[in-house]
N, C-alpha and C. Protein backbone atom coordinates (compact mmCIF):
# COMPACT_ATOMS: atom_id res chain seq x y z
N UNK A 1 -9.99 -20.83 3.41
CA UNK A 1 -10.25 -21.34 4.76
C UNK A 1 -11.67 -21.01 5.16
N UNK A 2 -12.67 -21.93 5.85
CA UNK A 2 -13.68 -21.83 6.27
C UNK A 2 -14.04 -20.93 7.34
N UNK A 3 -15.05 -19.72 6.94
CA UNK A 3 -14.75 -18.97 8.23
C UNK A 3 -14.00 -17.52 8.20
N UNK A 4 -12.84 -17.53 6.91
CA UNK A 4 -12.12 -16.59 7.09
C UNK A 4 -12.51 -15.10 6.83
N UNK A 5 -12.23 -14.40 7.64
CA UNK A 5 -12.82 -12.99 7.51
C UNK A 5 -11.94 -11.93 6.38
N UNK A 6 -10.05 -12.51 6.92
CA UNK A 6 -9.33 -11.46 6.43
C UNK A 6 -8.15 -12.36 5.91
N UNK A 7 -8.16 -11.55 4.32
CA UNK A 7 -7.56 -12.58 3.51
C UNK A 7 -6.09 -12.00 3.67
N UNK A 8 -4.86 -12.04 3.94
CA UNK A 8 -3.51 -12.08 3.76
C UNK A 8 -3.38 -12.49 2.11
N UNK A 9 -2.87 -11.28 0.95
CA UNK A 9 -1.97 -11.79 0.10
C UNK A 9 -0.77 -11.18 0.38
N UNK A 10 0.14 -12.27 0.14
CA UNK A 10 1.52 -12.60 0.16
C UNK A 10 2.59 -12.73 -0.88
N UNK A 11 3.36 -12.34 -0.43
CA UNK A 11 4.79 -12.55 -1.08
C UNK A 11 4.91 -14.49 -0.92
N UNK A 12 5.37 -15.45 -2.04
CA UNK A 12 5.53 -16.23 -1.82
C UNK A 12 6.81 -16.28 -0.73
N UNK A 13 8.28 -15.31 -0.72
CA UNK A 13 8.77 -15.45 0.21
C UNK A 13 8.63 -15.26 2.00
N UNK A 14 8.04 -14.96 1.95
CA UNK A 14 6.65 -15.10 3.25
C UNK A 14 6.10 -15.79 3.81
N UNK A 15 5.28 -16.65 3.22
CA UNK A 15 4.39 -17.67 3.17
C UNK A 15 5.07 -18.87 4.61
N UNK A 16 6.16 -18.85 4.32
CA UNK A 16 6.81 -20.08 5.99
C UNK A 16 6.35 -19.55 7.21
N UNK A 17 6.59 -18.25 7.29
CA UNK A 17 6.46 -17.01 7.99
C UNK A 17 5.14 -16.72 8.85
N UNK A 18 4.28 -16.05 7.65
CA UNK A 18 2.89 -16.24 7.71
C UNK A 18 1.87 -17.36 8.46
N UNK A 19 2.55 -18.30 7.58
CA UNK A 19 0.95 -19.11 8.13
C UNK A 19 2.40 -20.11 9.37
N UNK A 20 3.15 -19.86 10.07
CA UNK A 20 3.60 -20.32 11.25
C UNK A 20 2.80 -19.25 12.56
N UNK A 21 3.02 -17.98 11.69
CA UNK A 21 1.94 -16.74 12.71
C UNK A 21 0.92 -17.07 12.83
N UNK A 22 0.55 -17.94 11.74
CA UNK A 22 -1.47 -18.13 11.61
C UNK A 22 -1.33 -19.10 13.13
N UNK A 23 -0.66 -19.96 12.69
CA UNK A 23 -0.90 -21.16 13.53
C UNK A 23 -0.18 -20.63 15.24
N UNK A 24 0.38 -20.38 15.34
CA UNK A 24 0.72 -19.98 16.71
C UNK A 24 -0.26 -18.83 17.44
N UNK A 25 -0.81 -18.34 16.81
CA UNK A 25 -1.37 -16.96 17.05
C UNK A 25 -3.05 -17.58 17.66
N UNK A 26 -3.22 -18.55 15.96
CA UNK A 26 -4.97 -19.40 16.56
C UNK A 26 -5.92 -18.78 15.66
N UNK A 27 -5.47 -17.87 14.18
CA UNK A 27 -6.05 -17.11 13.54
C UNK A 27 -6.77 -18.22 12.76
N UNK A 28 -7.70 -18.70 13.32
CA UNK A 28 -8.46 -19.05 12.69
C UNK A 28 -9.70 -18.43 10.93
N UNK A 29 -9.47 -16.78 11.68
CA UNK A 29 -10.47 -16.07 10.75
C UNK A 29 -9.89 -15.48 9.52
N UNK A 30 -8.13 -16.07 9.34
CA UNK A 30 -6.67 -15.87 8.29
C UNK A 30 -6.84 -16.91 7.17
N UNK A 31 -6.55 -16.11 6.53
CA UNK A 31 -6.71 -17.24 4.98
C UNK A 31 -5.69 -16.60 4.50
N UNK A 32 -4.82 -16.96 3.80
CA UNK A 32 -3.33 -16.48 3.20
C UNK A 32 -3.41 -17.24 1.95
N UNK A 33 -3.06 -16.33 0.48
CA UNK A 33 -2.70 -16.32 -0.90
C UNK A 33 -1.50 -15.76 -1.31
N UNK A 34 -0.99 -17.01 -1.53
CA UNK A 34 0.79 -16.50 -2.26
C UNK A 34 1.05 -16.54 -3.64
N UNK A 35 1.51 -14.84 -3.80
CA UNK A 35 1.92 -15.17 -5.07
C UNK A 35 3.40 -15.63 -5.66
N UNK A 36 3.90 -15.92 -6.52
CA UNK A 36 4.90 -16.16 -6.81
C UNK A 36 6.50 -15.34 -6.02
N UNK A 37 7.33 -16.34 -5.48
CA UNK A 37 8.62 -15.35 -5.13
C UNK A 37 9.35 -15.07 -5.72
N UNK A 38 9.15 -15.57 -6.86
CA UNK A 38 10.08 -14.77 -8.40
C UNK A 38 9.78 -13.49 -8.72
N UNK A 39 8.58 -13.14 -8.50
CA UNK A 39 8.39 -11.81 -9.04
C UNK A 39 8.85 -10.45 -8.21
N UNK A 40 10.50 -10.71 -7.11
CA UNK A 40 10.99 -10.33 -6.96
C UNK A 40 12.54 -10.08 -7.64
N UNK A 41 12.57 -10.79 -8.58
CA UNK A 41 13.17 -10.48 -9.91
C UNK A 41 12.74 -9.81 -11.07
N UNK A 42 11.24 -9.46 -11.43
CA UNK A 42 10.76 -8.22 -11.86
C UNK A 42 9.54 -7.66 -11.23
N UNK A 43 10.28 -7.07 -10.24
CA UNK A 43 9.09 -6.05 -9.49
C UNK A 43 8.09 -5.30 -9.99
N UNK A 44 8.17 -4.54 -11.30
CA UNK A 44 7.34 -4.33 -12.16
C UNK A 44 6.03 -5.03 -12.38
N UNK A 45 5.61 -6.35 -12.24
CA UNK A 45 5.17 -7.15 -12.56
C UNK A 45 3.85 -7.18 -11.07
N UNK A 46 4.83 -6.75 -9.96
CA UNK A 46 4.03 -7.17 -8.88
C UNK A 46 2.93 -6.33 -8.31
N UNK A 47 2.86 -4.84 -8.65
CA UNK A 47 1.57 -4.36 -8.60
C UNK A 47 0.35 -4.43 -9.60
N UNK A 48 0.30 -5.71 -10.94
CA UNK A 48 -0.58 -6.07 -11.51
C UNK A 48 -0.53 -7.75 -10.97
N UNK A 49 0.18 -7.89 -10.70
CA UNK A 49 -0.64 -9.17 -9.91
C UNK A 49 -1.09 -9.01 -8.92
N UNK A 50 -0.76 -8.37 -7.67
CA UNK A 50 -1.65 -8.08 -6.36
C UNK A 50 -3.13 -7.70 -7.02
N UNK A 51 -3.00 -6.69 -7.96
CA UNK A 51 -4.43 -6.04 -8.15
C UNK A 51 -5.25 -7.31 -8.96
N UNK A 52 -5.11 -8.34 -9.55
CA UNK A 52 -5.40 -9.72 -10.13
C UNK A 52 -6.26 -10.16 -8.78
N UNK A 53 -4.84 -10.45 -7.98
CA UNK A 53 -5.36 -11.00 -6.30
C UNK A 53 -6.33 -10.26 -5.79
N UNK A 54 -6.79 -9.00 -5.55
CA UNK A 54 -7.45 -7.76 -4.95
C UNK A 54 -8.71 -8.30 -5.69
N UNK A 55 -8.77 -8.33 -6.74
CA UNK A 55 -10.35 -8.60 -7.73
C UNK A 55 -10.59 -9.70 -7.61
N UNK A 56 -10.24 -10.83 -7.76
CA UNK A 56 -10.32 -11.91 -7.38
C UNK A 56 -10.88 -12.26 -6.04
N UNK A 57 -11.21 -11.66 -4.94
CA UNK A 57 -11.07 -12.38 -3.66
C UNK A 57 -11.70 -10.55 -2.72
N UNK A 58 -12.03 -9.91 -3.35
CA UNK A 58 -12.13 -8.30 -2.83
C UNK A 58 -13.85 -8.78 -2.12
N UNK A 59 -14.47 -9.51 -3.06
CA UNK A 59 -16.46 -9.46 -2.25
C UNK A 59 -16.01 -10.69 -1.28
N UNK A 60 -14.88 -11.60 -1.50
CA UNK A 60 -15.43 -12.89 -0.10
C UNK A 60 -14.94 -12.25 1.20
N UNK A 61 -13.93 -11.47 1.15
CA UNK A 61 -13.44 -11.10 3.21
C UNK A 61 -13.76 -9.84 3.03
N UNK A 62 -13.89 -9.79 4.61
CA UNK A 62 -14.28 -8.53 4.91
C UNK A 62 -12.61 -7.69 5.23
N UNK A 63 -11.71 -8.06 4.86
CA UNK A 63 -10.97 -7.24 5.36
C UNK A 63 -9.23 -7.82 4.07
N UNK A 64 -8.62 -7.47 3.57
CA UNK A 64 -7.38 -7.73 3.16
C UNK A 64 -6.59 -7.34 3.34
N UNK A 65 -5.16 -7.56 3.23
CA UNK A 65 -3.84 -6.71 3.83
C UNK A 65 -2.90 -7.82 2.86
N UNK A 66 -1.69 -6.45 2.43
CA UNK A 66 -0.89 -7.31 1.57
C UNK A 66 0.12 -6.91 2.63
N UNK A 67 1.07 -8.31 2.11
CA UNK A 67 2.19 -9.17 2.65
C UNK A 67 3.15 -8.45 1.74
N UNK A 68 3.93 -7.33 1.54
CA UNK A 68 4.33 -6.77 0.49
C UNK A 68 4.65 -5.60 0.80
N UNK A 69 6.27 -5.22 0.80
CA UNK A 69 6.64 -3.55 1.29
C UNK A 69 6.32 -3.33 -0.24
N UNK A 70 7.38 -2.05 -0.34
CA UNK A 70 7.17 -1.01 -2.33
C UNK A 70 7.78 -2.46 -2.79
N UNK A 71 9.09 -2.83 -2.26
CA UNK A 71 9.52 -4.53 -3.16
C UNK A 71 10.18 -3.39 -4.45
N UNK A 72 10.84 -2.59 -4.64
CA UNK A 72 11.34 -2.09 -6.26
C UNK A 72 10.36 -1.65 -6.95
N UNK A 73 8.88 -1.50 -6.66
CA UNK A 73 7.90 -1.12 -7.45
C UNK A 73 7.84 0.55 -7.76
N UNK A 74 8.65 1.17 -6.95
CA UNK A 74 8.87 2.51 -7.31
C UNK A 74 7.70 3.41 -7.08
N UNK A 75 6.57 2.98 -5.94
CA UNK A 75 5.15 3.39 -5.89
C UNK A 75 4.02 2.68 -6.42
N UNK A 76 3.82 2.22 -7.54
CA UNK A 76 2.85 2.01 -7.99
C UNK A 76 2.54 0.50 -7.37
N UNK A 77 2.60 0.16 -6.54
CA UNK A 77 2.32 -0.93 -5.49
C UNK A 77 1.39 -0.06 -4.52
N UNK A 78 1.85 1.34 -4.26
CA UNK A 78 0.76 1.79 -3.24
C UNK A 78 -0.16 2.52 -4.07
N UNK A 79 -0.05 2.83 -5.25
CA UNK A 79 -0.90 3.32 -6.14
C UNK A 79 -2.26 2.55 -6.52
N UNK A 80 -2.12 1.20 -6.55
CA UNK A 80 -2.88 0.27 -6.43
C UNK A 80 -3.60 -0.19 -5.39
N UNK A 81 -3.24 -0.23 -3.97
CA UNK A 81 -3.33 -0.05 -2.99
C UNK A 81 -4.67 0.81 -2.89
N UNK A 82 -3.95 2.16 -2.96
CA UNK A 82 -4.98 2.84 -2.69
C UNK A 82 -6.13 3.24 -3.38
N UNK A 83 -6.52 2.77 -5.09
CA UNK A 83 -7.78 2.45 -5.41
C UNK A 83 -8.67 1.64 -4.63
N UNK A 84 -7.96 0.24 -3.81
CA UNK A 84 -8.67 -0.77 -2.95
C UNK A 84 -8.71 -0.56 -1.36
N UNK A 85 -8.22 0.84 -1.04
CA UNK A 85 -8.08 1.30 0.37
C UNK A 85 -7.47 0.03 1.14
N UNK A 86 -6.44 -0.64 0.73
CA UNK A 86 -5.66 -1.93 1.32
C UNK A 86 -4.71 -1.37 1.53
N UNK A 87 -4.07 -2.04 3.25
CA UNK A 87 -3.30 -1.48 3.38
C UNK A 87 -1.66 -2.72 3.48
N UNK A 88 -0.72 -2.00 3.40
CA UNK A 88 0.65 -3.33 3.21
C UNK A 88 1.21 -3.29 4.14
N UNK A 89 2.52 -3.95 4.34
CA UNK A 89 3.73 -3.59 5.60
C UNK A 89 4.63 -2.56 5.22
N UNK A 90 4.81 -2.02 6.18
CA UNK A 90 5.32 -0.52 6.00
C UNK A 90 6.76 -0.73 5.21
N UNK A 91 7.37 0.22 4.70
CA UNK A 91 9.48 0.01 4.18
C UNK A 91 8.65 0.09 2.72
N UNK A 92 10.13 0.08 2.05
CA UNK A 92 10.41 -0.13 1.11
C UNK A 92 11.03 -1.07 0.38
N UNK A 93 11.84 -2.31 1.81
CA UNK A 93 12.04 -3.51 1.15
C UNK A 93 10.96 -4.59 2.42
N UNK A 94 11.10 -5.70 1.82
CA UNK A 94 10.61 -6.57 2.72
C UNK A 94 11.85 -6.89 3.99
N UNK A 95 13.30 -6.49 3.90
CA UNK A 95 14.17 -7.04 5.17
C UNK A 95 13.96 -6.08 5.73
N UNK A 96 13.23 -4.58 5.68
CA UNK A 96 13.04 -4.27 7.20
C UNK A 96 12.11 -4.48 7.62
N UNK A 97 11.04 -4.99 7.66
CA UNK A 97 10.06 -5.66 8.20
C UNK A 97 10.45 -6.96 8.77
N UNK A 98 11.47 -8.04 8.38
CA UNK A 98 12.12 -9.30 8.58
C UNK A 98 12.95 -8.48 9.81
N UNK A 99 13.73 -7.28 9.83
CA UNK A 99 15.09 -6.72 10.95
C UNK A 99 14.31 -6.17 11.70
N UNK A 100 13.49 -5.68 11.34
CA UNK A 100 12.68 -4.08 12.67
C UNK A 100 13.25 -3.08 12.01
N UNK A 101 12.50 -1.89 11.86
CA UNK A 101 13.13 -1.11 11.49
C UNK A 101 14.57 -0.08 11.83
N UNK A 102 14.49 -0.22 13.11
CA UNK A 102 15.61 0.60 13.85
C UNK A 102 17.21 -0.53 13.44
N UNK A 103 16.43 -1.82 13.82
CA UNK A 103 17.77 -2.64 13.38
C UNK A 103 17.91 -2.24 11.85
N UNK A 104 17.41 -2.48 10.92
CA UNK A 104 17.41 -2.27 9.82
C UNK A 104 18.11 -0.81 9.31
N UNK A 105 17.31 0.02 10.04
CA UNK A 105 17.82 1.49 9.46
C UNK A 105 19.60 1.84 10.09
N UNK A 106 19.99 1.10 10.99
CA UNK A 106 21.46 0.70 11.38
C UNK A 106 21.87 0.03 10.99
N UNK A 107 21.76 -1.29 10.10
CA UNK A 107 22.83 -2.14 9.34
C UNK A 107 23.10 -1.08 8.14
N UNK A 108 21.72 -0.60 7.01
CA UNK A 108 21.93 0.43 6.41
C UNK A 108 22.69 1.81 6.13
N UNK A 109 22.53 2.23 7.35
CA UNK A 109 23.55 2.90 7.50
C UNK A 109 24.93 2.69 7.88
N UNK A 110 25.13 1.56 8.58
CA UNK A 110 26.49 1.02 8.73
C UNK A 110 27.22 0.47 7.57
N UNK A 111 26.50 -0.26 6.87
CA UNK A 111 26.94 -0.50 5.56
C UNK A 111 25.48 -0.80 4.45
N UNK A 112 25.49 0.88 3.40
CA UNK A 112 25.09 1.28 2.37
C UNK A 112 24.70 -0.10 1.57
N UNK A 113 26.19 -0.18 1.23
CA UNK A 113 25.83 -1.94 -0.29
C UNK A 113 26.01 -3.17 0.90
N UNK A 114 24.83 -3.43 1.43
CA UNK A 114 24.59 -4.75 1.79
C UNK A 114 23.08 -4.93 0.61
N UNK A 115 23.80 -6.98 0.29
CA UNK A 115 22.60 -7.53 0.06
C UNK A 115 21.80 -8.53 1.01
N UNK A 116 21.42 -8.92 1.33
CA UNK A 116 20.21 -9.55 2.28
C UNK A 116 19.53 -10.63 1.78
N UNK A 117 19.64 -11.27 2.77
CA UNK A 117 19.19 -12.94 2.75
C UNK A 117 18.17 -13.14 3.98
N UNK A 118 17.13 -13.51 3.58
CA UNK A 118 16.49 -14.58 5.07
C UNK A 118 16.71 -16.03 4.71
N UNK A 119 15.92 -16.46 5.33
CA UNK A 119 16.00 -18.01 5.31
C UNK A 119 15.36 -18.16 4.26
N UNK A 120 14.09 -18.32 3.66
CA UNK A 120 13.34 -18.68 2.13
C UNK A 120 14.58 -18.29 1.34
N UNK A 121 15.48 -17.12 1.24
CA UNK A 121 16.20 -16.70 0.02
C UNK A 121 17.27 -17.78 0.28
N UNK A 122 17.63 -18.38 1.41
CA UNK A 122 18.98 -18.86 1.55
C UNK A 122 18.64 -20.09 0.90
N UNK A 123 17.42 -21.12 0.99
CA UNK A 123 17.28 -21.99 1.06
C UNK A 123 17.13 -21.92 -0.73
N UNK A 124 16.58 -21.34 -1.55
CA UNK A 124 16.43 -21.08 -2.58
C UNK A 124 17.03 -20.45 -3.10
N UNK A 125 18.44 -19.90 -2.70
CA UNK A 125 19.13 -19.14 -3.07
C UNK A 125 19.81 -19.73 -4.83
N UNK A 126 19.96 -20.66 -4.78
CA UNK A 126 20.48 -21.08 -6.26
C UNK A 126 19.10 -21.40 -7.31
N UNK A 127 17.85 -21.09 -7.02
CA UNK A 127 16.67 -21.05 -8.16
C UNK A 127 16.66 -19.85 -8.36
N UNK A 128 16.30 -18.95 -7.42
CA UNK A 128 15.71 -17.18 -7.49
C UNK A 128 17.26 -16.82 -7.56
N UNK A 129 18.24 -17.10 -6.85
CA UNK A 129 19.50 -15.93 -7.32
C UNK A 129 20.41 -16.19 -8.78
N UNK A 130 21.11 -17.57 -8.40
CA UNK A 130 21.89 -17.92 -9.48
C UNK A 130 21.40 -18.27 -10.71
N UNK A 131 19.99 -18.87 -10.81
CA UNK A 131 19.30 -19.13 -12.35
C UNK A 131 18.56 -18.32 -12.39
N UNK A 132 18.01 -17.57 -11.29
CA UNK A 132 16.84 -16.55 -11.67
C UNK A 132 17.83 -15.54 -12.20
N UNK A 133 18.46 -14.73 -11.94
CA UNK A 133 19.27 -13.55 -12.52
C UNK A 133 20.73 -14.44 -13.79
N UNK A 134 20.29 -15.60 -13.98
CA UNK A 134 21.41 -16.22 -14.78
C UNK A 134 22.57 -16.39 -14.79
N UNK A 135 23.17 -16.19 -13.22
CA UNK A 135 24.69 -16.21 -13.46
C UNK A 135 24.95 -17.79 -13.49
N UNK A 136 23.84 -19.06 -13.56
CA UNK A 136 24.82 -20.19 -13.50
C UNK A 136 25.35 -19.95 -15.45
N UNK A 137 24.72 -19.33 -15.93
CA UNK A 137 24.57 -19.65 -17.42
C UNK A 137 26.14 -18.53 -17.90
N UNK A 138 25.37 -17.29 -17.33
CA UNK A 138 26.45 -15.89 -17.32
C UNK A 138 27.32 -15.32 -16.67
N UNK A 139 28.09 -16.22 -16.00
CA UNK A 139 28.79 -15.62 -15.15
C UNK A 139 29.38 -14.45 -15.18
N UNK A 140 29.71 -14.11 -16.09
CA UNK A 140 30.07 -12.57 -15.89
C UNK A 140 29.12 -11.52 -15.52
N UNK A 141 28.19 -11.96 -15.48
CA UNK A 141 27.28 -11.11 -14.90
C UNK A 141 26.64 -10.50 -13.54
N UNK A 142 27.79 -11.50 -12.76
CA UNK A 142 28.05 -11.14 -11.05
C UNK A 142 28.52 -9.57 -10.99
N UNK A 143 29.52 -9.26 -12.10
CA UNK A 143 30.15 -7.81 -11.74
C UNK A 143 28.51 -6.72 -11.88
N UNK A 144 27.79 -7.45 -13.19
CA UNK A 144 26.88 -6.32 -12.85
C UNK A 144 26.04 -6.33 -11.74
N UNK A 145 25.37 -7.64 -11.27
CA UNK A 145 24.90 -7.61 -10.11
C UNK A 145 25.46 -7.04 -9.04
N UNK A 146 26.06 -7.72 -8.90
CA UNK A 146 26.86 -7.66 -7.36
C UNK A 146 28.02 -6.63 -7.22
N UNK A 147 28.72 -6.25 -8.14
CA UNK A 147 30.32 -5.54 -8.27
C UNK A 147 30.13 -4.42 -7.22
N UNK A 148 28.83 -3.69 -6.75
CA UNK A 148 28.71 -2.59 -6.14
C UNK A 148 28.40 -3.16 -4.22
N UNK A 149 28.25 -4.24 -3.97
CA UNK A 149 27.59 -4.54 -3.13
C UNK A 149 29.39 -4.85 -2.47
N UNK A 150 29.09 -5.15 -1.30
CA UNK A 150 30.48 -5.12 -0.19
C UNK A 150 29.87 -6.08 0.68
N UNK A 151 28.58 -6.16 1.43
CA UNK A 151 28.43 -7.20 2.45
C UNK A 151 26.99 -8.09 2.22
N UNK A 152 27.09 -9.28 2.34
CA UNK A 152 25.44 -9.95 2.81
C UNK A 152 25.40 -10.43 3.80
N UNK A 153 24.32 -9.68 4.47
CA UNK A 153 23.87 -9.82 5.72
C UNK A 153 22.88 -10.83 6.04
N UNK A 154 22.99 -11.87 6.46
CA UNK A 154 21.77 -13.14 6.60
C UNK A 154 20.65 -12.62 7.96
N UNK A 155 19.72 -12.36 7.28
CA UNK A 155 18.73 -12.11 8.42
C UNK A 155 18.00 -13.71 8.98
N UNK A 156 18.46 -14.24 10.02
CA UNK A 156 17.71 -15.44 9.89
C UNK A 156 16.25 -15.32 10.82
N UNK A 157 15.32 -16.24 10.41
CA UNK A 157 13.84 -16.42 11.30
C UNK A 157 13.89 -17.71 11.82
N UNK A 158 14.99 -18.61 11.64
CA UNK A 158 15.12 -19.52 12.39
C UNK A 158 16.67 -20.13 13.11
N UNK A 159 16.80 -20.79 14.26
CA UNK A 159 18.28 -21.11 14.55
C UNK A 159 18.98 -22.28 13.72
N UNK A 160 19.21 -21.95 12.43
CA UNK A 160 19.93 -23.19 12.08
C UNK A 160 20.96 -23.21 11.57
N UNK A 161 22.19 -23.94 12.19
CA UNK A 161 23.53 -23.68 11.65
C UNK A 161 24.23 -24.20 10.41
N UNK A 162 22.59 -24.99 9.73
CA UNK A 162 23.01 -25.29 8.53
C UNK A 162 22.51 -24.52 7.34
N UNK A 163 21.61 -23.85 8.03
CA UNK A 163 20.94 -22.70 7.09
C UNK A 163 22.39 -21.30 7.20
N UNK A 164 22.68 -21.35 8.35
CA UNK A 164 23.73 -20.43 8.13
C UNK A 164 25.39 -20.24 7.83
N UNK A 165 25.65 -22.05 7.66
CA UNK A 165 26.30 -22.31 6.77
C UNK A 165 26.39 -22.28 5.20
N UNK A 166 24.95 -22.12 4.97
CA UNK A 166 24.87 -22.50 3.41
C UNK A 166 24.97 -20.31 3.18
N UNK A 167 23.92 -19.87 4.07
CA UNK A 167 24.40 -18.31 3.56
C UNK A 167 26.06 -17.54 3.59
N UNK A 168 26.16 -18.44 4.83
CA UNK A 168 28.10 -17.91 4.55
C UNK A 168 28.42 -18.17 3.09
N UNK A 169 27.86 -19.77 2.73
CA UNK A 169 28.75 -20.07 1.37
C UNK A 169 28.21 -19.13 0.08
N UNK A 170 26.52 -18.82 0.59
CA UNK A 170 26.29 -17.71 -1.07
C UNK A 170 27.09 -16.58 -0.84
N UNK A 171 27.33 -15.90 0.53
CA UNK A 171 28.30 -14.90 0.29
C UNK A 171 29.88 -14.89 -0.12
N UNK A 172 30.45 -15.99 -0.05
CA UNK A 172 31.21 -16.46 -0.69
C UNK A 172 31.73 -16.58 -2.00
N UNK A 173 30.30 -17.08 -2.26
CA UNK A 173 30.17 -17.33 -4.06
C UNK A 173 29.94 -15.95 -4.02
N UNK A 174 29.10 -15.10 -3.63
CA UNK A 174 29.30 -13.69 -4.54
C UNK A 174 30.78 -12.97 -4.14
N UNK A 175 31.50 -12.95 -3.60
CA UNK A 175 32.70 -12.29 -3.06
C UNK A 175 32.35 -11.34 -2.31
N UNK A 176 31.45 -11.31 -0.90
CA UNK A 176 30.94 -10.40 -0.12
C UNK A 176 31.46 -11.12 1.08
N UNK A 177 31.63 -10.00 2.09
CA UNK A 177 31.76 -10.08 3.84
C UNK A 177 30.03 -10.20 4.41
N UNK A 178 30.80 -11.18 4.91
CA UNK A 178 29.13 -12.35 5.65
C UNK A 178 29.04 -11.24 7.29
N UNK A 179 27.88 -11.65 7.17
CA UNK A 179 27.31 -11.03 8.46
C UNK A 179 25.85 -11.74 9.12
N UNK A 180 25.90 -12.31 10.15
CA UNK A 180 24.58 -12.94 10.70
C UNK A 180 24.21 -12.17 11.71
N UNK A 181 22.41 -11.91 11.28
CA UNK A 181 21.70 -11.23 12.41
C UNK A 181 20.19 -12.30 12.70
N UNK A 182 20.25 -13.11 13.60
CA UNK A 182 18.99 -13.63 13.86
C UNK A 182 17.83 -12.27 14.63
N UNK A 183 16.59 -12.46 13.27
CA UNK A 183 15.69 -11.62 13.62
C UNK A 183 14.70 -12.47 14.52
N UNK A 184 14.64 -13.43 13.92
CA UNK A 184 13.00 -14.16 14.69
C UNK A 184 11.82 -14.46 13.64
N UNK A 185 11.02 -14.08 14.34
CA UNK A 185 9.60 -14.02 13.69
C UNK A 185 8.75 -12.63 14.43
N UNK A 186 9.34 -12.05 15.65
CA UNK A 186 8.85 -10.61 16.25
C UNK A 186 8.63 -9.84 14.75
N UNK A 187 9.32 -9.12 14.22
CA UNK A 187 9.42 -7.97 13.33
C UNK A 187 7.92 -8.12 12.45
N UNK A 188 8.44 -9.62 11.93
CA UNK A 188 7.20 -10.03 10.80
C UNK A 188 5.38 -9.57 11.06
N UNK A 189 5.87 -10.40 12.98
CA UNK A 189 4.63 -10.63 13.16
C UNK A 189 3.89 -9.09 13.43
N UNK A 190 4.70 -8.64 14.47
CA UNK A 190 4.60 -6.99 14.76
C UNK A 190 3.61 -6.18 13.77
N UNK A 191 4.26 -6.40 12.59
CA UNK A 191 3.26 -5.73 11.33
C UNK A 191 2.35 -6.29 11.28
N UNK A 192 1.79 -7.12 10.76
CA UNK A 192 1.04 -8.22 10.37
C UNK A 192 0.07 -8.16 11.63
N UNK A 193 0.43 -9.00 13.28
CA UNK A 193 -0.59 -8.74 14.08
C UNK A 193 -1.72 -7.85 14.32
N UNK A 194 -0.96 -6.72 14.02
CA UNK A 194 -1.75 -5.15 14.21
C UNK A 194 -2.99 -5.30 13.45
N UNK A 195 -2.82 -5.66 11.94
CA UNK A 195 -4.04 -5.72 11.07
C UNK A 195 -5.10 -7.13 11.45
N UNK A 196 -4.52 -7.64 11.89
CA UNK A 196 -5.27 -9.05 11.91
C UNK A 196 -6.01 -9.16 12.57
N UNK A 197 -5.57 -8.76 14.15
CA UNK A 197 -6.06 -8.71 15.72
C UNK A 197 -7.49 -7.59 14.83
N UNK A 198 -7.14 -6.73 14.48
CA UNK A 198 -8.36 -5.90 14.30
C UNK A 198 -9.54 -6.22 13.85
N UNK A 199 -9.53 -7.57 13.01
CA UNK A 199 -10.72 -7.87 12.12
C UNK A 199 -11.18 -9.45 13.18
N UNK A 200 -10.34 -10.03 14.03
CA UNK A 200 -10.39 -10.48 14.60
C UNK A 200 -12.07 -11.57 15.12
N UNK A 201 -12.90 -10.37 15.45
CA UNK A 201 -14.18 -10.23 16.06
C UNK A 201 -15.06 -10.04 14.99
């Protein structure tokens, strides 16, 4: 983007998210790079691609911020990080940043084995869940996924009762107790604003 001061890299599951903030907000000086949302099927993977993104794009803005809690990286997401003094959204997954944390740290504790859906996962839920982890191919392979999990909780960022029809039905297909919590777009932006507003000027 012409102009832009502070580059946003991103989680491709993000990206709806993001640049709806760009545009409501007026961030003109936001430029946003997504990387793939698969590579939340091997997290491993995702603190050498951010640092790809980081070199790539580190001399044009004056300022970067990743779109990206730990995500399963086990640290070395902030390990990387902090060679480039960049800073991310706080957690350890990306749904408490999507819940708020207080909401978040209470579904958690209310119920331990929840899995979690927003809207990007719901809508894509049969590329990234069922062929990405292979159960259209393996079905038996739900017990290892899933056998430990008890509820999915749909975090939605938008009101739609057909988006939250279709997450009732993935919880279904996995044999989990459905649960809907409309978050918004507050939580997302909350993080995200803080860094942005700053480079702003």
């Amino acid at each position: 983007m012409a102009n832009a001061t502070v580059l946003i890299i991103a989680c491709g599951a993000l990206a709806k998210e993001i640049v709806t903030l760009q545009r409501l907000n007026g961030w003109s000086h936001v430029a946003v790079q997504c990387l793939p949302a698969e590579l939340h099927n091997r997290p491993e993977k995702i603190p050498a691609a951010v640092r790809d993104m980081i070199e790539r794009h580190k001399n044009a803005y004056a300022s970067l911020f990743v779109a990206y809690a730990d995500c399963g990286t086990g640290g070395r997401l902030d390990e990387v990080l902090a060679e480039y003094d960049v800073a991310r959204l706080p957690g350890a997954h990306c749904y408490e940043f999507y819940a708020g944390t207080e909401q978040f740290a209470a579904l958690s504790a209310d119920e331990p084995a929840s899995f979690y859906l927003t809207d990007f996962l719901t809508r894509h839920f049969e590329r990234l869940v069922r062929e990405g982890l292979g159960l259209d191919r393996h079905p038996e392979l739900m017990a290892t996924y899933f056998g430990n999990y008890r509820r999915l909780v749909y975090l939605s960022q938008s009101e739609s009762a057909q988006l939250e029809e279709a997450a009732r039905g993935h919880a279904e297909y996995l044999g989990l107790e459905f649960e809907h919590r409309h978050t918004g777009l507050a939580p997302v932006g909350l993080n995200i604003t803080e860094h942005v507003v700053k480079w702003q000027n």
